[in-house]
Protein backbone atom coordinates (compact mmCIF):
# COMPACT_ATOMS: atom_id res chain seq x y z
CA UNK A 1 103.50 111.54 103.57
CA UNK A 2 105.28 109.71 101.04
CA UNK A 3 106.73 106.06 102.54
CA UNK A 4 110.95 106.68 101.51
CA UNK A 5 110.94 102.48 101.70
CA UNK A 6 107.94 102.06 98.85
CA UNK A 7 106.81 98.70 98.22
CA UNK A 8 108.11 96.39 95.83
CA UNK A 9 105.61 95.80 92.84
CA UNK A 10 104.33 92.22 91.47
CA UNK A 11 103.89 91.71 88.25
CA UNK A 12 99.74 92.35 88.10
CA UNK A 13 100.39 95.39 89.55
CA UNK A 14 102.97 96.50 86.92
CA UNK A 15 100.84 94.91 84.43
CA UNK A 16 97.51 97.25 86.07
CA UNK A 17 99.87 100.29 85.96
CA UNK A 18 100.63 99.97 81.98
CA UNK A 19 96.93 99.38 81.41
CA UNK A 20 95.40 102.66 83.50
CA UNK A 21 98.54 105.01 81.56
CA UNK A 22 97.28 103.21 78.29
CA UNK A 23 94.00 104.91 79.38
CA UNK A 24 94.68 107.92 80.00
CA UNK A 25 94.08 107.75 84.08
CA UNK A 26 96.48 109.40 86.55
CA UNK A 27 97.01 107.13 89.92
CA UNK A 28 98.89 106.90 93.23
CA UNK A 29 99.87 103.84 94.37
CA UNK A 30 99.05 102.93 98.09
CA UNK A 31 102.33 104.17 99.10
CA UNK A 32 101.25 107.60 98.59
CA UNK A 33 97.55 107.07 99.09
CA UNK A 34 97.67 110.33 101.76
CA UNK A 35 98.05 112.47 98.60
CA UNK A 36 94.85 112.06 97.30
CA UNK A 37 92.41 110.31 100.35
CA UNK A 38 92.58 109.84 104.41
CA UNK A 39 94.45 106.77 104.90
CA UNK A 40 92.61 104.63 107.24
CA UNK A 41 93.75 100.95 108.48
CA UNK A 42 94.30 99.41 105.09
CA UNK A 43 95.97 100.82 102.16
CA UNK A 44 94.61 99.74 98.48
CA UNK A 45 96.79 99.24 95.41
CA UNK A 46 95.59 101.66 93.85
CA UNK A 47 93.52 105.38 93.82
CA UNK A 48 92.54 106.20 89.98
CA UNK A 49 91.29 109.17 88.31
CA UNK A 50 90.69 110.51 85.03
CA UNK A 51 88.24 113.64 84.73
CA UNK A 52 85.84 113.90 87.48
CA UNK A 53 85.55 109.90 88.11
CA UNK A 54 87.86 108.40 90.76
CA UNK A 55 87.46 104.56 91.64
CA UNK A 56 90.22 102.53 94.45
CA UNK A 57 91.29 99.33 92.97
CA UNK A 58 92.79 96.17 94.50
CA UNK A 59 94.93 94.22 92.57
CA UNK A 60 94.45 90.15 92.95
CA UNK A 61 97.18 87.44 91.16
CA UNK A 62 96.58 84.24 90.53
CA UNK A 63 99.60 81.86 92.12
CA UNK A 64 98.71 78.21 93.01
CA UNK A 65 97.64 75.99 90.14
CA UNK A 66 94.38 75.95 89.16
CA UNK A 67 91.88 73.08 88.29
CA UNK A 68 92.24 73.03 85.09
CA UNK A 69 96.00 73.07 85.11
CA UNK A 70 95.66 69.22 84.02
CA UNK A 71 96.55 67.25 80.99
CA UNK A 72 92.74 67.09 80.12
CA UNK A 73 91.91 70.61 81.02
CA UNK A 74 88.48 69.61 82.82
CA UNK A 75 86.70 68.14 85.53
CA UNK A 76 83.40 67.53 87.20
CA UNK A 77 84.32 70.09 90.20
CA UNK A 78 85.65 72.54 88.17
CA UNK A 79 83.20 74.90 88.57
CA UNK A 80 83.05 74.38 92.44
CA UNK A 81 87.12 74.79 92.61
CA UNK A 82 86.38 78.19 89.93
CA UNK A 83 84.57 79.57 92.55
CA UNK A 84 87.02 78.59 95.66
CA UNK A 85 89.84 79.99 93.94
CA UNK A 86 88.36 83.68 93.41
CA UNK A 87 86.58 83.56 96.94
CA UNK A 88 90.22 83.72 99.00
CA UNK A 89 91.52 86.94 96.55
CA UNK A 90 88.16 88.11 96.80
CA UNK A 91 87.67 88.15 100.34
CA UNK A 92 91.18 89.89 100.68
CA UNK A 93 90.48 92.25 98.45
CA UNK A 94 87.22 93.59 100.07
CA UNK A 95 89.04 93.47 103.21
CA UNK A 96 91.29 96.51 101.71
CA UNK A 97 88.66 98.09 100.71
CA UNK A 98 85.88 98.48 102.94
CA UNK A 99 87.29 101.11 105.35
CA UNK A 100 86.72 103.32 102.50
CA UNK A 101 83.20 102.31 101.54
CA UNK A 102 81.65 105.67 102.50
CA UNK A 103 83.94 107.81 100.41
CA UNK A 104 81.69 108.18 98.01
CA UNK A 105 82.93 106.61 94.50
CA UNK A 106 83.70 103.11 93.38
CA UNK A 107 85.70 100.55 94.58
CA UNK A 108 86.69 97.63 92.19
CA UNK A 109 88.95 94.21 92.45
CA UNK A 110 91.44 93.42 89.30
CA UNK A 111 92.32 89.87 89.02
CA UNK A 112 95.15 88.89 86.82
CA UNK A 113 95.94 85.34 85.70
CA UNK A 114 99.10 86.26 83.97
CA UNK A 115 100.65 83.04 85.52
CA UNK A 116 98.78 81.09 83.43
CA UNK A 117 97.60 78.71 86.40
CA UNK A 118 94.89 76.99 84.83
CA UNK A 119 92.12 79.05 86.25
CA UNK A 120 89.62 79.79 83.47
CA UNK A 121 88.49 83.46 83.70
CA UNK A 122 86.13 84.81 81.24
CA UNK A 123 83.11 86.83 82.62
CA UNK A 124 81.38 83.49 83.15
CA UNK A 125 83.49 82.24 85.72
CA UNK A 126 83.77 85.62 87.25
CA UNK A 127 79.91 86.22 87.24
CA UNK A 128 79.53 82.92 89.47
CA UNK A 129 80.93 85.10 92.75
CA UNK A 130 77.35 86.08 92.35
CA UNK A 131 76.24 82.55 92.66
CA UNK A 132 76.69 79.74 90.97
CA UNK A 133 74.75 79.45 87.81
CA UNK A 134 71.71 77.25 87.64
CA UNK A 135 69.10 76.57 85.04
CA UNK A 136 65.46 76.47 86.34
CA UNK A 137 63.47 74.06 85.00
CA UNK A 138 59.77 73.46 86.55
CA UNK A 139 57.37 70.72 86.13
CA UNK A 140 53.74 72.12 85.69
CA UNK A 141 51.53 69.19 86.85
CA UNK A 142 48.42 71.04 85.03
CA UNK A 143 50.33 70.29 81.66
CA UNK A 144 52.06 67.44 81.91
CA UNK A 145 55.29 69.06 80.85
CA UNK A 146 58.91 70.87 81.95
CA UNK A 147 58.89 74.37 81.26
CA UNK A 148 62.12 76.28 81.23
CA UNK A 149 62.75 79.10 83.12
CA UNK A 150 65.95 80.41 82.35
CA UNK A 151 69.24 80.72 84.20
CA UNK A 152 69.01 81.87 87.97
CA UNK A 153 72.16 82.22 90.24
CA UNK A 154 72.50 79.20 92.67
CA UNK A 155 74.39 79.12 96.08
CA UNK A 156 77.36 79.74 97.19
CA UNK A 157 77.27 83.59 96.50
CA UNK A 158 80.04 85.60 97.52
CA UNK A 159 78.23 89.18 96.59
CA UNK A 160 74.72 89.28 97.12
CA UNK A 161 71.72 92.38 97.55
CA UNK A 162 72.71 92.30 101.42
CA UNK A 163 76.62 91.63 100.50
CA UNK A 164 79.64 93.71 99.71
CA UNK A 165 77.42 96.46 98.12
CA UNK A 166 81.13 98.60 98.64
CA UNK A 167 82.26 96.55 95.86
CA UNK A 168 81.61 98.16 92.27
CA UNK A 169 83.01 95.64 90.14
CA UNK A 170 85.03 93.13 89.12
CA UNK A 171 87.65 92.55 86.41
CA UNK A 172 90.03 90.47 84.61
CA UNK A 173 93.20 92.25 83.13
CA UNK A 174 94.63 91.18 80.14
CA UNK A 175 96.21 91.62 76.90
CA UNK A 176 94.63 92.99 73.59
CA UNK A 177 93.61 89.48 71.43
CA UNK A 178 96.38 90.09 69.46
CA UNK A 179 99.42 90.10 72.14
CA UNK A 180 97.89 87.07 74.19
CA UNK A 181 101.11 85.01 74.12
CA UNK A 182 103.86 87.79 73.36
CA UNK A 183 107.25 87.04 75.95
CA UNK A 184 108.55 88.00 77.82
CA UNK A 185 105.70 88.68 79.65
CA UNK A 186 106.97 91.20 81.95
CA UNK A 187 107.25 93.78 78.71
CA UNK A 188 104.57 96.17 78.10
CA UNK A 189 101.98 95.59 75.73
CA UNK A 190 98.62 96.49 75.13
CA UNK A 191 95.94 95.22 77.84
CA UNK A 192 92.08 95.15 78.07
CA UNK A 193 89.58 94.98 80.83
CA UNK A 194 86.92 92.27 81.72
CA UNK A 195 84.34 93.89 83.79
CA UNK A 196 81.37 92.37 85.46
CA UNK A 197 79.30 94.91 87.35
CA UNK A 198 78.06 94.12 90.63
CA UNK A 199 74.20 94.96 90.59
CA UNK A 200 73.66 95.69 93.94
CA UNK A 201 76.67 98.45 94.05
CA UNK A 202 75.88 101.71 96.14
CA UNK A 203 78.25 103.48 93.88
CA UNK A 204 78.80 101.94 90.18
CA UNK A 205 81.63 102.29 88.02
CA UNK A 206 81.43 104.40 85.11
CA UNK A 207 81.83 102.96 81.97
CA UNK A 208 83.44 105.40 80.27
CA UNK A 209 86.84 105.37 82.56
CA UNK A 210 87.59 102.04 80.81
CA UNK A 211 86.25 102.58 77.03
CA UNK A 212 88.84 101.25 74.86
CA UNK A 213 87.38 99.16 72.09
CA UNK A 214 88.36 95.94 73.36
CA UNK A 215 87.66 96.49 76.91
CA UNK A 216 83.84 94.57 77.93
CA UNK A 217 81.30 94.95 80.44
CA UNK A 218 78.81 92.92 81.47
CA UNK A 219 75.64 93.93 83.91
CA UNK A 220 72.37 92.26 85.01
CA UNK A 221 69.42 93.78 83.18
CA UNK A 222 65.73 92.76 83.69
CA UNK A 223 67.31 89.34 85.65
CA UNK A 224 69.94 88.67 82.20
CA UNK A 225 73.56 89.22 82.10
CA UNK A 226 74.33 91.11 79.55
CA UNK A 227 77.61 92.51 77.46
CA UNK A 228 76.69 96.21 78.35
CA UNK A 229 78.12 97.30 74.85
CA UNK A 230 76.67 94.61 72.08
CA UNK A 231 73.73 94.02 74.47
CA UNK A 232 74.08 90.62 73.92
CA UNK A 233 73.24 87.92 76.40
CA UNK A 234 76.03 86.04 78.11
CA UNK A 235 74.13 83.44 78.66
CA UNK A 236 71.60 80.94 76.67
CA UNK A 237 68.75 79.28 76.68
């Protein structure tokens, strides 16, 4: 049944709705989830499909200011107050989706910062829901030296092997390099994807449902987080 009082959209929905037509996906909003899935006791932004690959999406925004919303842009608990400030939209969004965990395809969370709120968000901040990132570094007695082993992810995780395995991905929308800082910002205009794929997913996203040339994706290969396209290492030594 379609609700005759349909919900007003924010802005990161809108700005999710331009981006999935700019792909080429057809979608119901959670207004008229019934068309497409049983409706259990949430409703998700968003059911997408394109082809044979469907995926349910949650739309998060970004409100209160974040902690680098300073004059100096920085601070020693940054990272800590990163972390905090995707944990709340996080945990909401899983909450929406994991009635529908058994259905069979992926679920994913889109975060938008189109506020500008002072909450960094490139696929290093995001990857930190996984932990926060450490580098080990152990002292081999026999040798007499440090040896390095790499980046590991820390505590503090909000997805884990044992954790929100429902969830596919997550992802940062926003616009093409070239129409970063084009106002108004509530007009249409070209948008890209930041994924990070969760590892531990029972059902991951396909790649190819967000392919434009400047979307990214990053995954964990062989212990490394990788961008899944250049295969280059987010992270180094």
């Amino acid at each position: 049944m379609i609700n005759d009082k349909p919900k007003i959209k924010n802005l990161s929905e809108t700005r999710l709705e331009w981006l999935l037509k700019q792909r080429g996906c057809s979608f119901v909003d959670e207004d008229n989830l019934d068309q497409k899935i049983c409706v259990k006791s949430t409703r998700p932004d968003y059911f997408v499909w394109r082809d044979n690959i469907s995926v349910l999406v949650e739309v998060k925004e970004f409100e209160a200011a974040g902690p680098l919303d300073n004059d100096y842009r920085c601070g020693v608990e940054a990272v800590n107050e990163i972390i905090k400030r995707f944990r709340r939209p996080f945990e909401e969004a899983a909450k929406q989706l994991k009635p529908y965990k058994k259905l069979g395809f992926a679920h994913i969370v889109v975060f938008d910062n189109h506020q500008r709120v002072g909450i960094p968000t490139s696929p290093i901040e995001v990857i930190q829901v996984f932990g926060t990132i450490q580098r080990r570094i152990i002292f081999d007695q026999d040798v007499g030296r440090a040896e390095e082993q790499g980046w590991i992810h820390g505590p503090k995780q909000i997805i884990a092997p044992n954790r929100k395995q429902y969830i596919s991905a997550l992802s940062i929308n926003l616009p093409k390099k070239g129409y970063a800082y084009k106002e108004p910002s509530n007009i249409e205009r070209p948008l890209r994807l930041k994924i990070v794929h969760n590892p531990y997913a029972e059902y991951p996203l396909h790649q190819s449902l967000f392919a434009d040339p400047e979307d990214e994706h990053y995954e964990l290969v062989e212990g490394k987080w990788i961008n899944s396209i250049t295969k280059k290492p987010l992270l180094k030594l």
